[in-house]
N, C-alpha and C. Protein backbone atom coordinates (compact mmCIF):
# COMPACT_ATOMS: atom_id res chain seq x y z
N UNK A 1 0.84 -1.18 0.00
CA UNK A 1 0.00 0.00 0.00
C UNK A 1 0.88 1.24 0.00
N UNK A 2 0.67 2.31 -1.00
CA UNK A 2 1.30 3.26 -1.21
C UNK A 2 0.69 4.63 -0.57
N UNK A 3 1.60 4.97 0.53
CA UNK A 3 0.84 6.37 1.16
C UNK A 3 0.44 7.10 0.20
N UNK A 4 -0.08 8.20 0.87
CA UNK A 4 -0.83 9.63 -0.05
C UNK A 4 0.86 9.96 -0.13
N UNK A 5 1.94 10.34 0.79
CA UNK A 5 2.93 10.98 0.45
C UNK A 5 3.87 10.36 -0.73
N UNK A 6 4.17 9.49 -0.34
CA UNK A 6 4.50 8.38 -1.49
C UNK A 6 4.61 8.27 -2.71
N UNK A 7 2.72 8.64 -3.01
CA UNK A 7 1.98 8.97 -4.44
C UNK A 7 2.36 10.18 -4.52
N UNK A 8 2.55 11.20 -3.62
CA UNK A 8 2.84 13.17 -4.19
C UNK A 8 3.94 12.40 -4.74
N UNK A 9 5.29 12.26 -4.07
CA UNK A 9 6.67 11.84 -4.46
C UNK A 9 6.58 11.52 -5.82
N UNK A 10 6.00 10.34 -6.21
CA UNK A 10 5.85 9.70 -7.94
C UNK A 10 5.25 10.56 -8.61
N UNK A 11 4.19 11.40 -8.25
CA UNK A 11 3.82 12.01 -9.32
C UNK A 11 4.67 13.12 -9.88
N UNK A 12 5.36 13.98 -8.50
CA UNK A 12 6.25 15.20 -8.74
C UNK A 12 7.61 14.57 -9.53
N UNK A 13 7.94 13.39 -9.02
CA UNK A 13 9.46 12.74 -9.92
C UNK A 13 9.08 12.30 -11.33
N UNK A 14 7.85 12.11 -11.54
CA UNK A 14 7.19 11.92 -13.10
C UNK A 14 7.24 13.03 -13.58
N UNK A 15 6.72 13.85 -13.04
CA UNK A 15 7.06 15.28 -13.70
C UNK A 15 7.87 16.40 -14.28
N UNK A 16 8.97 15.98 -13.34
CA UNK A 16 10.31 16.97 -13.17
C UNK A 16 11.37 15.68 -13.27
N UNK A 17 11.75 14.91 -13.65
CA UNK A 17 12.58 13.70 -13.98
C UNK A 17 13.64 14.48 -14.56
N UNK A 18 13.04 14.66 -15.88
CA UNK A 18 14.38 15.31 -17.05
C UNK A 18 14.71 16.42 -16.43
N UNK A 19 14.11 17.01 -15.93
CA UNK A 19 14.36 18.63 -15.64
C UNK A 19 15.13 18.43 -14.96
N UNK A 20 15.10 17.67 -13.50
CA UNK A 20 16.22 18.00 -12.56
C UNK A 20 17.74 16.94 -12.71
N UNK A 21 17.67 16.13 -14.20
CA UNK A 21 18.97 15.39 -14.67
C UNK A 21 19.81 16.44 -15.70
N UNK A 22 19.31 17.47 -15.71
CA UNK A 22 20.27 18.86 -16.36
C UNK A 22 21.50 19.29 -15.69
N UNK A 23 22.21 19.33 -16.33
CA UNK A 23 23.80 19.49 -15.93
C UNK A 23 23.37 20.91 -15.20
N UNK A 24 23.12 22.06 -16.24
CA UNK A 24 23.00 23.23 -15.94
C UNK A 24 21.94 23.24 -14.85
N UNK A 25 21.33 23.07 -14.59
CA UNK A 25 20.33 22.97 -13.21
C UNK A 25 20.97 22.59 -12.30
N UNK A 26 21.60 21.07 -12.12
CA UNK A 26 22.23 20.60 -11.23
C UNK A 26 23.53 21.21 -10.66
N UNK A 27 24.29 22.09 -11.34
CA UNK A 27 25.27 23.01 -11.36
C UNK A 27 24.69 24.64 -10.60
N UNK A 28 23.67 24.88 -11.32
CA UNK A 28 22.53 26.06 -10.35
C UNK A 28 22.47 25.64 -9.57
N UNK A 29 21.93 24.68 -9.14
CA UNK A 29 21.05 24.84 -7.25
C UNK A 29 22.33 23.87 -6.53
N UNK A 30 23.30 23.14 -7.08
CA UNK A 30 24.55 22.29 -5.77
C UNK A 30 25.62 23.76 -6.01
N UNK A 31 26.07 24.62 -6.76
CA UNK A 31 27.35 25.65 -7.04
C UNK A 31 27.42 26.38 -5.70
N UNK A 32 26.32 26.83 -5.35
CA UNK A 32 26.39 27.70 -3.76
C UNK A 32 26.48 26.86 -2.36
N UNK A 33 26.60 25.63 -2.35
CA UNK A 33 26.90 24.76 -1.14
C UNK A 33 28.34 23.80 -1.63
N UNK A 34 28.54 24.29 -3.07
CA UNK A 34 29.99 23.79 -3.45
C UNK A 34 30.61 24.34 -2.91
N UNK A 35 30.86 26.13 -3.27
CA UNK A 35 31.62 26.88 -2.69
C UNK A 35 31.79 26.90 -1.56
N UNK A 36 30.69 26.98 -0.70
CA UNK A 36 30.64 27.17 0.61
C UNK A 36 31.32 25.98 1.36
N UNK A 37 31.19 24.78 0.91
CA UNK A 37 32.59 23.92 1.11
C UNK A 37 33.82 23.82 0.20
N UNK A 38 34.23 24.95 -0.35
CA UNK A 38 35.38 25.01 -1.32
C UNK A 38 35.99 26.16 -0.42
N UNK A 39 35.05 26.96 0.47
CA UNK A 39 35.80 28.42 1.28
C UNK A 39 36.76 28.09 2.08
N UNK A 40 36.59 27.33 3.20
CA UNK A 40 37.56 26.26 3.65
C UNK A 40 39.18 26.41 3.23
N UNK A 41 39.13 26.01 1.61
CA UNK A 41 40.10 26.13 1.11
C UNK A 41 41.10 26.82 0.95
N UNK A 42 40.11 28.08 0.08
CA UNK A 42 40.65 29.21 -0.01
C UNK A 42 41.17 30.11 1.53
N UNK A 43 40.26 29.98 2.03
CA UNK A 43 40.94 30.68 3.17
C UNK A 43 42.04 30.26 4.50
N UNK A 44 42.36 28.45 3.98
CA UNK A 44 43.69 27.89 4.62
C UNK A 44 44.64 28.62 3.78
N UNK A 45 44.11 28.64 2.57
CA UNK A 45 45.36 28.72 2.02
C UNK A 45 45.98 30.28 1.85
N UNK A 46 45.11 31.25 1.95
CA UNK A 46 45.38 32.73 1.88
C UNK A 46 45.85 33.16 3.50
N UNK A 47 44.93 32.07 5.08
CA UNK A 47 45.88 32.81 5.69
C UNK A 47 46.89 31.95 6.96
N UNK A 48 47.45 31.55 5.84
CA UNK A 48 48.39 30.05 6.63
C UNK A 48 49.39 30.75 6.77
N UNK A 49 50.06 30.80 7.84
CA UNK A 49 51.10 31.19 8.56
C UNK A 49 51.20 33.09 8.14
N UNK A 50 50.09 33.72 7.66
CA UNK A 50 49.69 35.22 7.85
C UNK A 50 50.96 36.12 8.30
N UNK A 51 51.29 35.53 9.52
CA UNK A 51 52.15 36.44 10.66
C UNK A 51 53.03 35.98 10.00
N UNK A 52 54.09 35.12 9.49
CA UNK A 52 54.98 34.76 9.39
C UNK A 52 55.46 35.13 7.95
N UNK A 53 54.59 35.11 6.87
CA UNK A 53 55.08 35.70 5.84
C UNK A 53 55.33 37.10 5.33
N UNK A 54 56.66 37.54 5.10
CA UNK A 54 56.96 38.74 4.10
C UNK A 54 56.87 38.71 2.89
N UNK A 55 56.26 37.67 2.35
CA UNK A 55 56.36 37.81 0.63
C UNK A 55 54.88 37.99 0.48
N UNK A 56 54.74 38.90 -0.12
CA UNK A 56 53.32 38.75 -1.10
C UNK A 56 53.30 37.48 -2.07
N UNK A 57 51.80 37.13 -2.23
CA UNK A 57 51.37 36.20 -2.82
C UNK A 57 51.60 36.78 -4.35
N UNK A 58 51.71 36.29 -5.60
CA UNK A 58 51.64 37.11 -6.85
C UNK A 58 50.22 36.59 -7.26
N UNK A 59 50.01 37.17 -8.48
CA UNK A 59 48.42 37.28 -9.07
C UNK A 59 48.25 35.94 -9.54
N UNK A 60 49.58 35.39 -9.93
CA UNK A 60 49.33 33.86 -10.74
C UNK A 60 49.38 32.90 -9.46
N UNK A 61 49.94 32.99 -8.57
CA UNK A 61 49.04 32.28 -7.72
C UNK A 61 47.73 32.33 -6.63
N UNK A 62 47.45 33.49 -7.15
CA UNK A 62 45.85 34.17 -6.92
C UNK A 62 45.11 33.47 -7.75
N UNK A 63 45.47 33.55 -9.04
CA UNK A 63 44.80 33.31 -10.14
C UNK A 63 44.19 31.35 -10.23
N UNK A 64 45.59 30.87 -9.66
CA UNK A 64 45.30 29.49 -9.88
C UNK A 64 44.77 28.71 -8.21
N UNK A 65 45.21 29.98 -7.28
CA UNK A 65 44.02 29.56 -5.95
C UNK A 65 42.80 29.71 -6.24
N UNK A 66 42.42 30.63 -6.93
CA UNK A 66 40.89 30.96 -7.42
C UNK A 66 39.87 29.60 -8.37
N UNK A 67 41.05 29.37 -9.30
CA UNK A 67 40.44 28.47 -10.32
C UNK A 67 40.60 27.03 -9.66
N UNK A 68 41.43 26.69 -8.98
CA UNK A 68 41.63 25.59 -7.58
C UNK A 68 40.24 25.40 -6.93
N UNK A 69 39.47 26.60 -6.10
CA UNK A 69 38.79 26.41 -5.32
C UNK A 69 37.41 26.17 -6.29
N UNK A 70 37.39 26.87 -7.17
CA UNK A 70 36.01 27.21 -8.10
C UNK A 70 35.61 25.68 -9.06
N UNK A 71 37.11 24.92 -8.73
CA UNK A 71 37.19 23.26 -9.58
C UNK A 71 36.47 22.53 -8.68
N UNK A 72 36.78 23.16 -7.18
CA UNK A 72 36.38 22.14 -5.96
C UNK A 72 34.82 22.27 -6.54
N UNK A 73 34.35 23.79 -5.65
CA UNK A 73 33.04 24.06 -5.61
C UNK A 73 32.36 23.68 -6.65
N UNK A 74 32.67 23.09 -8.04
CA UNK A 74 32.08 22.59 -9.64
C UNK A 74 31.99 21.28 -9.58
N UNK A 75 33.03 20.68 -9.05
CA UNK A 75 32.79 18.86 -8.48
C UNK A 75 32.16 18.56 -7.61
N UNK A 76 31.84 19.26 -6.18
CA UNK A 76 31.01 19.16 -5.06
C UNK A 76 29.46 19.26 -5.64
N UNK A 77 29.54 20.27 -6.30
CA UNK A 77 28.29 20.80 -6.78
C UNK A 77 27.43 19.64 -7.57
N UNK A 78 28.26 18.92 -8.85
CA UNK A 78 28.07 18.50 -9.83
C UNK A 78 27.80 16.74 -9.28
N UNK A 79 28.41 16.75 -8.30
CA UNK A 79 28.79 15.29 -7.67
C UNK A 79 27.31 15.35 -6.27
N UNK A 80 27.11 16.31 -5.69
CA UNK A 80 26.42 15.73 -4.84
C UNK A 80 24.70 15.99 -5.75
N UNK A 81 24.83 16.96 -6.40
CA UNK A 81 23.05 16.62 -7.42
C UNK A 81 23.14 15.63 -8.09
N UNK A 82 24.18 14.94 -8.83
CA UNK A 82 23.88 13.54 -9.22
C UNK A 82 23.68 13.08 -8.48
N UNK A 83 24.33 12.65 -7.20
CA UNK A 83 24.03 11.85 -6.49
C UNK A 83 22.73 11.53 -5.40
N UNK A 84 21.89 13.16 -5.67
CA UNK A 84 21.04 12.98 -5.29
C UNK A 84 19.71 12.77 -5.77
N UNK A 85 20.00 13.12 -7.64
CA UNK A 85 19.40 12.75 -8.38
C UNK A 85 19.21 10.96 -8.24
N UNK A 86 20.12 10.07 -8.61
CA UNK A 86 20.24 9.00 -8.62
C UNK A 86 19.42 8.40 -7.13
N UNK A 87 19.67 8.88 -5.57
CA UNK A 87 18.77 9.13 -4.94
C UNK A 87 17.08 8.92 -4.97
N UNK A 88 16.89 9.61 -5.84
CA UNK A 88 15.47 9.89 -5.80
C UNK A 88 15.03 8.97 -7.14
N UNK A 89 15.99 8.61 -8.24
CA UNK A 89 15.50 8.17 -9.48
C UNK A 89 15.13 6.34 -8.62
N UNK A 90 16.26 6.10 -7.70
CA UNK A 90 15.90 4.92 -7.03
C UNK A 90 14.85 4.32 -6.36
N UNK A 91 14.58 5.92 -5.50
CA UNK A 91 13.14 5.48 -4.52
C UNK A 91 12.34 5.54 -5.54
N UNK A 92 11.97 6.37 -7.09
CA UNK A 92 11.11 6.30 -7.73
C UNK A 92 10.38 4.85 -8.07
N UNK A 93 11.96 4.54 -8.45
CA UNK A 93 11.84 2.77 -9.25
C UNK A 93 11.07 1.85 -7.87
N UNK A 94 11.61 2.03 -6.66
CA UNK A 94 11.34 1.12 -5.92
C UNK A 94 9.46 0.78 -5.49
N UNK A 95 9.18 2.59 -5.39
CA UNK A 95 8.12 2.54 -5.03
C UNK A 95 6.99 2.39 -6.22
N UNK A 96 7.32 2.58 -7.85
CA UNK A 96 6.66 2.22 -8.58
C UNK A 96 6.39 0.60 -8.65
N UNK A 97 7.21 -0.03 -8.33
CA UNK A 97 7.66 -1.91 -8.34
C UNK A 97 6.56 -1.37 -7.35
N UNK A 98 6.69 -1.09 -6.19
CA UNK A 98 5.91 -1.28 -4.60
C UNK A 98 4.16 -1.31 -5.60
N UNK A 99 4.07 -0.14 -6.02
CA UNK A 99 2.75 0.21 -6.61
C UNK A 99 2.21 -1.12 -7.60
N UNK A 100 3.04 -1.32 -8.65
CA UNK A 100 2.84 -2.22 -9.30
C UNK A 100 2.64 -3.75 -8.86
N UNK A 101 3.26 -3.97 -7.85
CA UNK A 101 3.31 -5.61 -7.02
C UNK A 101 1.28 -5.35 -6.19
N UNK A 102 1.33 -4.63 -5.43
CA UNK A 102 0.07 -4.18 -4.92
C UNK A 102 -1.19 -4.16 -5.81
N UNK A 103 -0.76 -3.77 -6.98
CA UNK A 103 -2.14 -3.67 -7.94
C UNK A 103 -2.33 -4.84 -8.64
């Protein structure tokens, strides 16, 4: 027996399936909790030993801390909406079998 919630779930993952297996979507809504675990990064690495250094950093390794952290925050991003896509494409399958065995 398939709850009422259950049935919302299948109908909304019938609906929005393709939509939310878009790179560019999945890159929109995981990019701002990428970064936000990519900051971490950037900011060991800009203020590690602070007090202790006299050299300025130069722009090219500004440049390639930047594109460093922004690789993280693009794999985090890209890696945890698949994975939560795949997630949900699972319970879909399971609970359609559930629906289908029942009827």
């Amino acid at each position: 027996m398939i709850t009422e919630q259950e049935q919302l779930f299948i109908n909304y993952w019938e609906a929005n399936r393709d939509k939310e297996k878009k790179v560019f979507r999945q890159l929109a809504l995981g990019l701002p909790l990428g970064l936000v675990f990519a900051l971490p990064v950037l900011l060991s690495v800009l203020f590690r030993d602070w007090y202790k250094r006299m050299v300025f950093i130069s722009s090219t390794q500004i440049t390639l801390i930047l594109i460093t952290v922004l690789g993280i925050g693009v794999f985090f991003a890209l890696f945890r909406m698949r994975f939560k896509w795949e997630e949900n494409e699972q319970r879909y399958k399971e609970l359609k079998f559930k629906e289908s065995k029942k009827a």
